[in-house]
Protein backbone atom coordinates (compact mmCIF):
# COMPACT_ATOMS: atom_id res chain seq x y z
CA UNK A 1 -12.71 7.12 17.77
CA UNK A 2 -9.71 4.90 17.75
CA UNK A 3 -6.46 4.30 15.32
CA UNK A 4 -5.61 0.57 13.97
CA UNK A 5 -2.51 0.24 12.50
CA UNK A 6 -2.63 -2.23 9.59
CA UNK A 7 -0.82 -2.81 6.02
CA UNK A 8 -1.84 -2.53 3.04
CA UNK A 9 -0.53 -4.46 0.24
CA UNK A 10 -0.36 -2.70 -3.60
CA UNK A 11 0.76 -5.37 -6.52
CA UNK A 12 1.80 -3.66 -10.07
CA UNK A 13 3.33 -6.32 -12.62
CA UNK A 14 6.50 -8.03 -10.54
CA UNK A 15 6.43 -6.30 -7.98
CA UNK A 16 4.49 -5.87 -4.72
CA UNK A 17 4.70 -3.10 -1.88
CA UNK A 18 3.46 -3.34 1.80
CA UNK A 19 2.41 -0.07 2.91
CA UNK A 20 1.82 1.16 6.53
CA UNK A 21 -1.37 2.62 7.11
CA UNK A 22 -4.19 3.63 9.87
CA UNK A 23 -7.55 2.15 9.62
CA UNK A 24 -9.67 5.26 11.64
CA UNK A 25 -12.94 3.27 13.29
CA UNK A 26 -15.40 5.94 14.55
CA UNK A 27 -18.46 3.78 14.83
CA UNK A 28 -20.25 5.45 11.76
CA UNK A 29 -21.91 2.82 9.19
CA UNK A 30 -18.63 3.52 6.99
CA UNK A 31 -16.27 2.64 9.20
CA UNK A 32 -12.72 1.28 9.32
CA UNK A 33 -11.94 3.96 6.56
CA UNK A 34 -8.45 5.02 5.54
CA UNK A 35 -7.39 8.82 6.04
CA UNK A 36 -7.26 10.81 2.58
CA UNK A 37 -3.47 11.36 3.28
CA UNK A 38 -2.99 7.36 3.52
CA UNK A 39 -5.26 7.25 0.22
CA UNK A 40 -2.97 9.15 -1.75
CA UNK A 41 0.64 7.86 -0.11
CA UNK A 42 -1.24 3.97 -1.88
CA UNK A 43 -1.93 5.97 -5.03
CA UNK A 44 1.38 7.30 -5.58
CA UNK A 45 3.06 3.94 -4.47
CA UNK A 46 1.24 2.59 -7.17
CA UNK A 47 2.03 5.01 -9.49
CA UNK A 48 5.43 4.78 -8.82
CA UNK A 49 5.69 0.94 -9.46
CA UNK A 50 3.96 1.32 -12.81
CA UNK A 51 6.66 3.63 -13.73
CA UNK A 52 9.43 0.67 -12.47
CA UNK A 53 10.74 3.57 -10.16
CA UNK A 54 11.54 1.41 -6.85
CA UNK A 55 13.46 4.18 -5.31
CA UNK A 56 10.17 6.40 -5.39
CA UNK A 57 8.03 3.63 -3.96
CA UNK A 58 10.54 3.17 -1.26
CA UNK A 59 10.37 7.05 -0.89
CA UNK A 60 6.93 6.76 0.61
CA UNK A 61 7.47 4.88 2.94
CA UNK A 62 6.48 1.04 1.10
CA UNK A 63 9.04 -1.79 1.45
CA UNK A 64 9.30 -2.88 -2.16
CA UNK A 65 9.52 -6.54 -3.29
CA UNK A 66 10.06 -8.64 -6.51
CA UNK A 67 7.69 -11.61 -7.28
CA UNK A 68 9.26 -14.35 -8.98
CA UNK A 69 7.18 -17.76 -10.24
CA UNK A 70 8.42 -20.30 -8.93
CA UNK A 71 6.49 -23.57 -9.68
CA UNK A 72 5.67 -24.10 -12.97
CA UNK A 73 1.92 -26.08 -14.12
């Protein structure tokens, strides 16, 4: 069994997060799969941004961006 350390990238509205997380790879037909504990730190990241609270996204560990448009059609 061996650990890969990857990110993870969750997008509500304006804003985007990149998350830190472990990709576990244990050679079973499922596998790279994401520990329950990373599961729910994405969840509540996402959670967080659709309540606009930043400072709770950046709690758990996600550095936090805004999008902004900026080319028009």
């Amino acid at each position: 069994m061996t650990d890969t350390k990857t990110t993870r990238l969750v997008r509500e509205g304006d804003h985007i997060a990149e998350v830190d997380v472990t990709l576990v790879e244990t050679g079973h037909e499922w596998s790279p799969y994401l520990s329950a504990d990373d599961v729910r730190r994405l969840d509540n990241v996402r959670r967080a941004l659709c309540n606009g609270d930043l400072k709770a996204a950046a709690a758990l560990g996600a550095r936090v961006y805004e999008m902004k448009r900026v080319a028009a059609e």
